[in-house]
Protein backbone atom coordinates (compact mmCIF):
# COMPACT_ATOMS: atom_id res chain seq x y z
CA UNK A 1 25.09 10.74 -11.01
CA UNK A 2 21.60 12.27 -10.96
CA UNK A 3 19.06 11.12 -8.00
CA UNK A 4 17.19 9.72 -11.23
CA UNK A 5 20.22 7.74 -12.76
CA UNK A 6 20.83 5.70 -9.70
CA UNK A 7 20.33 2.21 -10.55
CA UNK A 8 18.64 -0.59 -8.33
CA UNK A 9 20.19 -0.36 -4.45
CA UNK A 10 21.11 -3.65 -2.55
CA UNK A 11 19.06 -1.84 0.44
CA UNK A 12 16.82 -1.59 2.51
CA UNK A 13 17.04 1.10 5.20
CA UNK A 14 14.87 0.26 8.18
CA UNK A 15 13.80 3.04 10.36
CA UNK A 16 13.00 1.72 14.52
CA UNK A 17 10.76 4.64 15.82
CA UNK A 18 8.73 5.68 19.33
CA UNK A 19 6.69 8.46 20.39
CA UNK A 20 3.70 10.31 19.47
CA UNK A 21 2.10 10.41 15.69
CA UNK A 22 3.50 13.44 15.19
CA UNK A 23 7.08 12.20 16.50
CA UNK A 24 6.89 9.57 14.65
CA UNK A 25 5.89 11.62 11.55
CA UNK A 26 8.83 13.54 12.17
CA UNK A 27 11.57 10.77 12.72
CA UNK A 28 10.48 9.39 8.94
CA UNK A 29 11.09 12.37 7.59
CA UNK A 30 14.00 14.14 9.77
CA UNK A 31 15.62 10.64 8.88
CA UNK A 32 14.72 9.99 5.41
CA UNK A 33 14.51 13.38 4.22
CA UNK A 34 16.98 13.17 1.02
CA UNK A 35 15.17 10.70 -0.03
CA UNK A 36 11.85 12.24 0.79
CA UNK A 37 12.89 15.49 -1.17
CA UNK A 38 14.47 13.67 -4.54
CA UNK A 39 11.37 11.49 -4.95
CA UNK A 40 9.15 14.63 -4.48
CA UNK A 41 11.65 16.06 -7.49
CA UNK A 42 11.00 13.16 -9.23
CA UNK A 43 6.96 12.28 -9.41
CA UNK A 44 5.71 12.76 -12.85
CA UNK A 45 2.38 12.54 -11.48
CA UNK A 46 3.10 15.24 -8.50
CA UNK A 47 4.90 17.42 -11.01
CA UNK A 48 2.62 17.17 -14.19
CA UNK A 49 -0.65 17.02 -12.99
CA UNK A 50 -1.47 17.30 -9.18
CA UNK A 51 0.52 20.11 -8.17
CA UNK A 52 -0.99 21.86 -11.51
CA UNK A 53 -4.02 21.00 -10.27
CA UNK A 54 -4.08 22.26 -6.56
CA UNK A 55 -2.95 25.87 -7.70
CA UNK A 56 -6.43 25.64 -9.98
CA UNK A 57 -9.97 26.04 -8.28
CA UNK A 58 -11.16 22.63 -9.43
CA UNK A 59 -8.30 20.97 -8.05
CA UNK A 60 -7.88 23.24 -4.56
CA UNK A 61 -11.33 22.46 -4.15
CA UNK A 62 -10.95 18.71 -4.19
CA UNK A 63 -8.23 19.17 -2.07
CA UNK A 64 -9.68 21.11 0.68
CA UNK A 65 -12.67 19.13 0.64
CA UNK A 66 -10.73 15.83 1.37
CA UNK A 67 -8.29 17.20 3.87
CA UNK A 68 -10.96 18.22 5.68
CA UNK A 69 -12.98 15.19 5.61
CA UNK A 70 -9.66 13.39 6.86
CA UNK A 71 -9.17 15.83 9.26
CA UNK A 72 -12.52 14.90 11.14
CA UNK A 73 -12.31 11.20 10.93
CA UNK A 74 -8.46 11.21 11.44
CA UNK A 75 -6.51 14.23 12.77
CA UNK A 76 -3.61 11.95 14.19
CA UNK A 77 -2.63 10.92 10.60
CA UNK A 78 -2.72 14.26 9.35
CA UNK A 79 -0.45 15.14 12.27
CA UNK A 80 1.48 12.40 11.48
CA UNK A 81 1.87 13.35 7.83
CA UNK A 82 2.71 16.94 9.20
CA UNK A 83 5.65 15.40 11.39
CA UNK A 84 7.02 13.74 8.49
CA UNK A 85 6.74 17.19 6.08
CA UNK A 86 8.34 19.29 9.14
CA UNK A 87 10.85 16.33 9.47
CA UNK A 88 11.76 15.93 5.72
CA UNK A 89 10.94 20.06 5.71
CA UNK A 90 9.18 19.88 2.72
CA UNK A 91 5.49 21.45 2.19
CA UNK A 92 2.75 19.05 3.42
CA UNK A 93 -0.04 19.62 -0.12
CA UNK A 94 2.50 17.94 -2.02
CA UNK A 95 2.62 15.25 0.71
CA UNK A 96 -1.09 15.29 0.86
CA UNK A 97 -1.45 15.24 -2.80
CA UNK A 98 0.26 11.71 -3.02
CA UNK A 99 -2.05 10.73 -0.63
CA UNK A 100 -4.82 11.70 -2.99
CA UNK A 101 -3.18 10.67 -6.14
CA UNK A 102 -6.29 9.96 -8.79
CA UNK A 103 -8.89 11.70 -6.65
CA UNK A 104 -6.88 15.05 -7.50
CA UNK A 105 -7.02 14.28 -11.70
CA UNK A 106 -10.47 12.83 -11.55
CA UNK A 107 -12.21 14.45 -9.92
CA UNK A 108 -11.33 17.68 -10.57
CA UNK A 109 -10.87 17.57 -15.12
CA UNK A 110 -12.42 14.18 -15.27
CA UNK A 111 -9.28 12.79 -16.92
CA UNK A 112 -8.32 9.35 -15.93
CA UNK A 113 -5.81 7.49 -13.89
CA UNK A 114 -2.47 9.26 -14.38
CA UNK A 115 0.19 6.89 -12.98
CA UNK A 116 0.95 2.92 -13.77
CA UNK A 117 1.32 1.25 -10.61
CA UNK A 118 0.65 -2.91 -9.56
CA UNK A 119 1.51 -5.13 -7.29
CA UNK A 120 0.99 -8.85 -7.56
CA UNK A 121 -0.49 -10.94 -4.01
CA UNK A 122 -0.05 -14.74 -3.63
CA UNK A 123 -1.65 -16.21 -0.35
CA UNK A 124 -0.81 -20.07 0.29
CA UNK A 125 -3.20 -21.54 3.40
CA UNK A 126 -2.56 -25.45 4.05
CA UNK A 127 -2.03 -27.28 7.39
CA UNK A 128 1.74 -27.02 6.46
CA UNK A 129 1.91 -23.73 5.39
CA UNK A 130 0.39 -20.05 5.76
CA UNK A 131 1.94 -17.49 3.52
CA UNK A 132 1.17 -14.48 2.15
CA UNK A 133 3.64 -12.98 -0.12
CA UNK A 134 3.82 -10.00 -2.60
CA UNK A 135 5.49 -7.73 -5.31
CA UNK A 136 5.76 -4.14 -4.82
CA UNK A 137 5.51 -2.45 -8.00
CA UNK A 138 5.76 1.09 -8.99
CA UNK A 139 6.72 3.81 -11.38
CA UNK A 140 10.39 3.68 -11.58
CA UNK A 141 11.09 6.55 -9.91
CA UNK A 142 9.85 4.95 -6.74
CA UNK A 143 13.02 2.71 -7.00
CA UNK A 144 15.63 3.38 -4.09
CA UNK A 145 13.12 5.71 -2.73
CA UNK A 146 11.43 3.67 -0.21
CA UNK A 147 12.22 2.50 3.79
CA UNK A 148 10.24 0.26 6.63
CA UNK A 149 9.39 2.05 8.99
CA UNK A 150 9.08 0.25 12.87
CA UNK A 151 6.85 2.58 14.66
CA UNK A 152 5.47 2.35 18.73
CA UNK A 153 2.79 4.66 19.38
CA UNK A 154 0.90 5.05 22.48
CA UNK A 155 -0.92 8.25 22.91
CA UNK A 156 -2.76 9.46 26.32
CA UNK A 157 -6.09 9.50 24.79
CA UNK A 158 -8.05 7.94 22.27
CA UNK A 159 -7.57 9.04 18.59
CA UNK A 160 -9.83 9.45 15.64
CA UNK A 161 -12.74 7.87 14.94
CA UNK A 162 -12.22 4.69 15.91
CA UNK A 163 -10.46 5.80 19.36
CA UNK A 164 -6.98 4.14 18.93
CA UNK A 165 -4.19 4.50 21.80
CA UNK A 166 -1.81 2.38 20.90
CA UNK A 167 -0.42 1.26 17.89
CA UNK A 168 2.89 -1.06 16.75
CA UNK A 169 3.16 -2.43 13.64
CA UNK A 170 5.92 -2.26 10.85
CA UNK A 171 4.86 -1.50 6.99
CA UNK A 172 7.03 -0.69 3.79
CA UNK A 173 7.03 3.45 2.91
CA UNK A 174 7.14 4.86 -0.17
CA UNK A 175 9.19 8.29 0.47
CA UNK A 176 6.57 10.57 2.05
CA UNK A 177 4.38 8.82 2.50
CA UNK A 178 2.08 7.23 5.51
CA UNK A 179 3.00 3.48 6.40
CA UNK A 180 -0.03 1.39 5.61
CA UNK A 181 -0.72 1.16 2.05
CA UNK A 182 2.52 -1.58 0.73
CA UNK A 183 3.26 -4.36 2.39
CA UNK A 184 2.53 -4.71 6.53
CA UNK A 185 2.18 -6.13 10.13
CA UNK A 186 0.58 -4.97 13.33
CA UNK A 187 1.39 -6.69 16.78
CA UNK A 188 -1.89 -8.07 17.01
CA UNK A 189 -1.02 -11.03 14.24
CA UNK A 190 -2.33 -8.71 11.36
CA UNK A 191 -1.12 -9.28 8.48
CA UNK A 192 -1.94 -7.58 5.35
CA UNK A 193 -0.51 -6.60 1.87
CA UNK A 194 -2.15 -4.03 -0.69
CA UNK A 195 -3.00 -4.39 -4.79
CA UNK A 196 -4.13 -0.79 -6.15
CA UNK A 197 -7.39 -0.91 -8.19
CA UNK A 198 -7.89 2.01 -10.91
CA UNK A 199 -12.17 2.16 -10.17
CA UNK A 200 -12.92 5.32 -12.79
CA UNK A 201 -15.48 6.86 -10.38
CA UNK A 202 -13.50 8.53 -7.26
CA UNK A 203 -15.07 10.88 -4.52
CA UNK A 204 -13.93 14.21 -3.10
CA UNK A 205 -14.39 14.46 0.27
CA UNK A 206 -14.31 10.63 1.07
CA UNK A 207 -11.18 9.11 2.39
CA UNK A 208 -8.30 8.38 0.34
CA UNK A 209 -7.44 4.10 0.49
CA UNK A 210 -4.03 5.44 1.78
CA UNK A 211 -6.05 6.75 5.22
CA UNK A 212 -7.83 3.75 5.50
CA UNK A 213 -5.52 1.51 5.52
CA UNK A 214 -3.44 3.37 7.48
CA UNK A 215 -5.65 3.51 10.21
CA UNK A 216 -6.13 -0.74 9.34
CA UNK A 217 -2.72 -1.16 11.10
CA UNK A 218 -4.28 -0.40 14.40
CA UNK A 219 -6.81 -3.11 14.28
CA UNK A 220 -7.16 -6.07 16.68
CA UNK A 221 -9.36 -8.39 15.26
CA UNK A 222 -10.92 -9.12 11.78
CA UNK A 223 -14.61 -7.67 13.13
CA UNK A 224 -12.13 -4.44 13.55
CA UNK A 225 -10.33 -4.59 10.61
CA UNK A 226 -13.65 -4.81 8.66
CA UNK A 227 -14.98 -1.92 10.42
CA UNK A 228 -12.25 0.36 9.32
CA UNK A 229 -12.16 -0.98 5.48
CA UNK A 230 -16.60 -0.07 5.97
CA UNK A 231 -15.63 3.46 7.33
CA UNK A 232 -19.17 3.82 7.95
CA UNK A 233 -20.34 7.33 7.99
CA UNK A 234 -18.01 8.44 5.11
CA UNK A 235 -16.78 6.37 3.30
CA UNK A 236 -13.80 5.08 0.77
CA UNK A 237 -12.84 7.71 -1.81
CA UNK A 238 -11.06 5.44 -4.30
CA UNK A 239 -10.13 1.56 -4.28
CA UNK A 240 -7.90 -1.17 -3.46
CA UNK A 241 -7.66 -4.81 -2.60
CA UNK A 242 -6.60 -5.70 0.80
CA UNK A 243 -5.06 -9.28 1.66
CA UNK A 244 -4.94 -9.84 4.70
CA UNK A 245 -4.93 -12.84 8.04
CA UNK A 246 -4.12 -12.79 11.63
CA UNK A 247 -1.76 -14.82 12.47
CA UNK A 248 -3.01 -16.49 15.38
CA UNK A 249 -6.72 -16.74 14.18
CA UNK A 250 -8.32 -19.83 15.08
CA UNK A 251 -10.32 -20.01 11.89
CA UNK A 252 -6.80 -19.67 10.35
CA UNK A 253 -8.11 -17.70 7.52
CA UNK A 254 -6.99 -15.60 4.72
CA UNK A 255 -9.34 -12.60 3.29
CA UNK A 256 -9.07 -10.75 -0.32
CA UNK A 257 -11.22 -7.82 0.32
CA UNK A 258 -12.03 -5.74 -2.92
CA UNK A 259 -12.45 -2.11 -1.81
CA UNK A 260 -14.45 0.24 -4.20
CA UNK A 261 -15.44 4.20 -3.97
CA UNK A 262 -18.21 5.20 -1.71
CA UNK A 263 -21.75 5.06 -4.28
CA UNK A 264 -22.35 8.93 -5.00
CA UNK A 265 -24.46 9.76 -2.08
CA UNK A 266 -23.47 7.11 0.04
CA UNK A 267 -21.58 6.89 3.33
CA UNK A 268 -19.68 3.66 3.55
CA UNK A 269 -17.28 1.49 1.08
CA UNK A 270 -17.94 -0.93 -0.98
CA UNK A 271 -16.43 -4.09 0.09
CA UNK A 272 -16.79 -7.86 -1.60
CA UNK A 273 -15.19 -10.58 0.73
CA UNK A 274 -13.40 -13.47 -0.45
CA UNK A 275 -12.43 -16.18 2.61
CA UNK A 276 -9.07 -18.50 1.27
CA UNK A 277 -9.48 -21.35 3.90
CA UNK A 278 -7.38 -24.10 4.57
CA UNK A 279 -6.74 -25.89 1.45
CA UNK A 280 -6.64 -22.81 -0.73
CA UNK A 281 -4.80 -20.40 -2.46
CA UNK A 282 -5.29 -17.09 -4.08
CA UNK A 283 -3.99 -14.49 -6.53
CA UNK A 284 -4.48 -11.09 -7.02
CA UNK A 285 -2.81 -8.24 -9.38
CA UNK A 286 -4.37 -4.50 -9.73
CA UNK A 287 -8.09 -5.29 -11.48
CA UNK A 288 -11.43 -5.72 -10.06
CA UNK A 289 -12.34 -9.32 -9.86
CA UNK A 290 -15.88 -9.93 -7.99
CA UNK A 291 -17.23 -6.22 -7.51
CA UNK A 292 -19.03 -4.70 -10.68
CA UNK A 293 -17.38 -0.99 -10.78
CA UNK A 294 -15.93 0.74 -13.75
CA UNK A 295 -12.41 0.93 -14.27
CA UNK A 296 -9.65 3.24 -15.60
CA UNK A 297 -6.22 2.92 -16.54
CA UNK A 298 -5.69 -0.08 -19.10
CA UNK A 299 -2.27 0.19 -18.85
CA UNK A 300 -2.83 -1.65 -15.53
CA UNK A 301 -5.57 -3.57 -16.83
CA UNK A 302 -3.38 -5.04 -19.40
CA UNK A 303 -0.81 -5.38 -16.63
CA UNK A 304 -2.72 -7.80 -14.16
CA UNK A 305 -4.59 -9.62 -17.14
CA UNK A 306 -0.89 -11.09 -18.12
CA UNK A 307 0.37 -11.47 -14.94
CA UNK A 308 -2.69 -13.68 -13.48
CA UNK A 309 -2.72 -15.71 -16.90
CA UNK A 310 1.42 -15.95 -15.64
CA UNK A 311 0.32 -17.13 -12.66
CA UNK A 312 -2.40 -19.84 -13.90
CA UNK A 313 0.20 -21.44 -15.71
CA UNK A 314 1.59 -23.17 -12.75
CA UNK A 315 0.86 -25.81 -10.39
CA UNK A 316 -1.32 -24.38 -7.51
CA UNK A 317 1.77 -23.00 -5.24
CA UNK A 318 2.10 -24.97 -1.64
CA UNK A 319 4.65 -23.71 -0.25
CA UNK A 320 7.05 -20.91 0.14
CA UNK A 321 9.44 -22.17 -2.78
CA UNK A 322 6.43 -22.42 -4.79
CA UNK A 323 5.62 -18.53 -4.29
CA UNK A 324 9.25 -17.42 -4.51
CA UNK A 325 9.61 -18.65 -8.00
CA UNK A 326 6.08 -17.29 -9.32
CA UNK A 327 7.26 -14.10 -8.04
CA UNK A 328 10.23 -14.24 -9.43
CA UNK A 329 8.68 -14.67 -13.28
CA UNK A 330 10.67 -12.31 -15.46
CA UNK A 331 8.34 -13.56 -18.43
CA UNK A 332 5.12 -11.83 -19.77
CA UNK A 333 7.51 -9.15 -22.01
CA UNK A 334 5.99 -5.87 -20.95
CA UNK A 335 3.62 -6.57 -18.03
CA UNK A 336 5.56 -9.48 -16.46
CA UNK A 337 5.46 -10.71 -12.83
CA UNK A 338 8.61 -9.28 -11.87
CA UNK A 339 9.42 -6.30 -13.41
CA UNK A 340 12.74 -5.15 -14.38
CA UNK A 341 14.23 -4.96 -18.09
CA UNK A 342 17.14 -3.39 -16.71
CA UNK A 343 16.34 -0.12 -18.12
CA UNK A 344 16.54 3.00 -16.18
CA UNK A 345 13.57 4.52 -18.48
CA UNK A 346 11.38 1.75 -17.89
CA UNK A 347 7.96 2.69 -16.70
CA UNK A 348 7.23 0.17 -13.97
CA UNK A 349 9.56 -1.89 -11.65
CA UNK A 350 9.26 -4.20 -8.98
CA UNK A 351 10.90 -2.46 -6.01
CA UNK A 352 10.35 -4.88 -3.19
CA UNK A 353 9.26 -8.39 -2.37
CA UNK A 354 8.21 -9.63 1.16
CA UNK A 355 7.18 -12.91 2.09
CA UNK A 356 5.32 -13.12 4.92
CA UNK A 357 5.29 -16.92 6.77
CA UNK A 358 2.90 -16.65 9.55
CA UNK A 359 3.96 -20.15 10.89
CA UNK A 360 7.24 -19.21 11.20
CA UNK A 361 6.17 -15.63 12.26
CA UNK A 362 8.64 -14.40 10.05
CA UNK A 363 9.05 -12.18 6.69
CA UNK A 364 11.98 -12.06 4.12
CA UNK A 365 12.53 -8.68 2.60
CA UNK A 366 14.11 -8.52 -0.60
CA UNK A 367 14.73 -5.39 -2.79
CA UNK A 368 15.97 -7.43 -6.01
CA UNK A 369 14.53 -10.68 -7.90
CA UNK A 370 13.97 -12.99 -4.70
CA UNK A 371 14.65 -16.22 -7.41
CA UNK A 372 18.23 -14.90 -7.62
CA UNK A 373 19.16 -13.52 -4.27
CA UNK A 374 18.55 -14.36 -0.98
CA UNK A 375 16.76 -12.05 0.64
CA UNK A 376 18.04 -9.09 2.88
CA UNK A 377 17.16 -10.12 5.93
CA UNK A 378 14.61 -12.01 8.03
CA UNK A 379 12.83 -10.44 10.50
CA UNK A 380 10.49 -11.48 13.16
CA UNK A 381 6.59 -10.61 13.55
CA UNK A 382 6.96 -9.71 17.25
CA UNK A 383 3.29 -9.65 19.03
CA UNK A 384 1.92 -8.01 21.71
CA UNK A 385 2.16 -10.40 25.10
């Protein structure tokens, strides 16, 4: 049986980790390294268009141009990233180059989004319950090849631009890659799940989404945590939407923060803020609702438009049973809530759920349909005393 044939795992590894960025960096990949080096075999995008790419001058050009803005605002991730390549000992461009995913293709031939991906976010806020739950989806060969990581660091010094020395959080990896950009907690009460948006206009030499929100898994505060999604002075590079509530936040609300690309010329992100107070609830798939910015990829298009018209034919969810069943929607044929089909070939599958309940300070972690199993385990969102 090929790494590719493996069907859908009953697992979820979960990696405890302490130490420097680069330590860290290095336990990921010293520890998940088979799995680190199959899905690098594996990614059609990687394979078929960025590593074609970086060995052209358009596309080393992008490249260079990006690592080194990332470099300046945050050399601790790139040594991070390093630890994990040296750990996994695979080459760090093709780690870097999922990193940059579409800014690679875009920007350098102008072609556009390569790679169907989604993720569907449900956020429930009433005085009996706070939860913010979500669906990661992702090309299929991202199936089985993803871990949570648990990761300490404390470094002597401030780091990076916004002069971090201590960080502890815990956030869903795809193989390679940086915590940050799935599914996530911090011990400061953050709590925060990502939806990939396709915007059609993407910057070299901003920073990729997957640095930024990275670096959101140090923050303390929302003031903080809207500072970092700004990144005044440079910028985003391409877009997401960021849910997202501290768990012990007075106000006790809920944010869907639409994240485009830096305006050509321009030095900070494009943000549109949408509070989900008490009383509310919200959805969100993988389009641009409230910001005006061009889009690509109507594969993904398509995809959210059927699973928000999914979601709109239920009851306004209040409560976690509620949430657990609308993510468990297998209907919608092609561009359902939960994707599966059972088909090895099939483009797009959900590979993870998480429910986060930040009453409970608690999230389920699921790696199958959470409306037919129980989930995997429970764990707790420990914070900082």
């Amino acid at each position: 049986m090929t790494a590719k044939n493996i069907p859908r795992r009953q697992a979820i590894p979960v990696l405890y980790t302490r130490g420097t960025h680069y330590d860290v960096g290095f336990d990921m990949g010293r520890t998940f390294a088979s799995i680190i080096k199959n899905f690098l075999l594996l990614s059609t995008p990687l394979n078929e268009s960025y590593l074609p790419l970086y060995k052209k001058d358009e596309g080393r050009k992008v490249y260079n141009e990006t690592l080194e803005s990332v470099k300046q605002s945050f050399p601790q991730y790139i040594r991070e990233l390093e630890g994990i390549a040296d750990g996994a000992q695979v080459e760090f461009h093709k780690l870097f180059l999922l990193h940059m995913d579409e800014i690679t293709a875009i920007c350098a031939n102008g072609t556009e989004a390569v790679a169907p991906v989604g993720c569907s976010t449900i956020i429930v806020n009433n005085e009996k319950s706070r939860i913010l739950a979500h669906t990661e989806d992702a090309l299929t060969a991202t199936l089985n090849h993803y871990y949570f990581v648990v990761a300490h660091i404390i470094n002597d010094t401030p780091q990076g631009k916004h002069k971090v020395k201590e960080e502890h959080f815990m956030s869903l990896c795809y193989a390679g890659h940086l915590p940050g950009y799935t599914m996530n907690y911090n011990h400061h009460g953050l709590v925060f799940t990502i939806n990939t948006l396709a915007a059609s206009d993407l910057r070299s030499g901003k920073t990729p989404r997957h640095f930024i929100t990275r670096a959101l898994l140090s923050a303390e505060n929302y003031d903080q945590a809207l500072n970092i999604l700004k990144d005044e002075g440079v910028g985003a590079g391409d877009g997401c939407s960021i849910n997202l509530s501290f768990i012990n936040d007075e106000s006790g609300k809920f944010y869907n923060i639409e994240m485009a690309p830096v305006p050509e010329d321009g030095t900070e992100s494009r943000l549109d803020i949408k509070e989900v107070c008490t009383g509310e609830h919200n959805c969100h798939a993988n389009r641009y609702e409230r910001l005006c910015t061009k889009e690509a990829n109507p594969w993904l298009l398509e995809s959210s438009k059927s699973r928000m018209n999914t979601f709109d034919g239920y009851q306004p969810p209040n409560c976690k049973d509620d949430v657990v069943q609308m993510l468990s929607d297998c209907s919608g044929g092609d561009y359902c809530v939960f994707n599966e089909n059972n088909s090895l070939d099939e483009l797009v599958k959900t590979i993870a759920v998480g429910v986060f309940d930040l009453n409970e300070k608690t999230v389920a972690l699921y790696s199958d349909n959470p409306g037919k199993t129980k989930p995997h385990c429970v764990l707790p969102l420990i914070l900082k005393q």
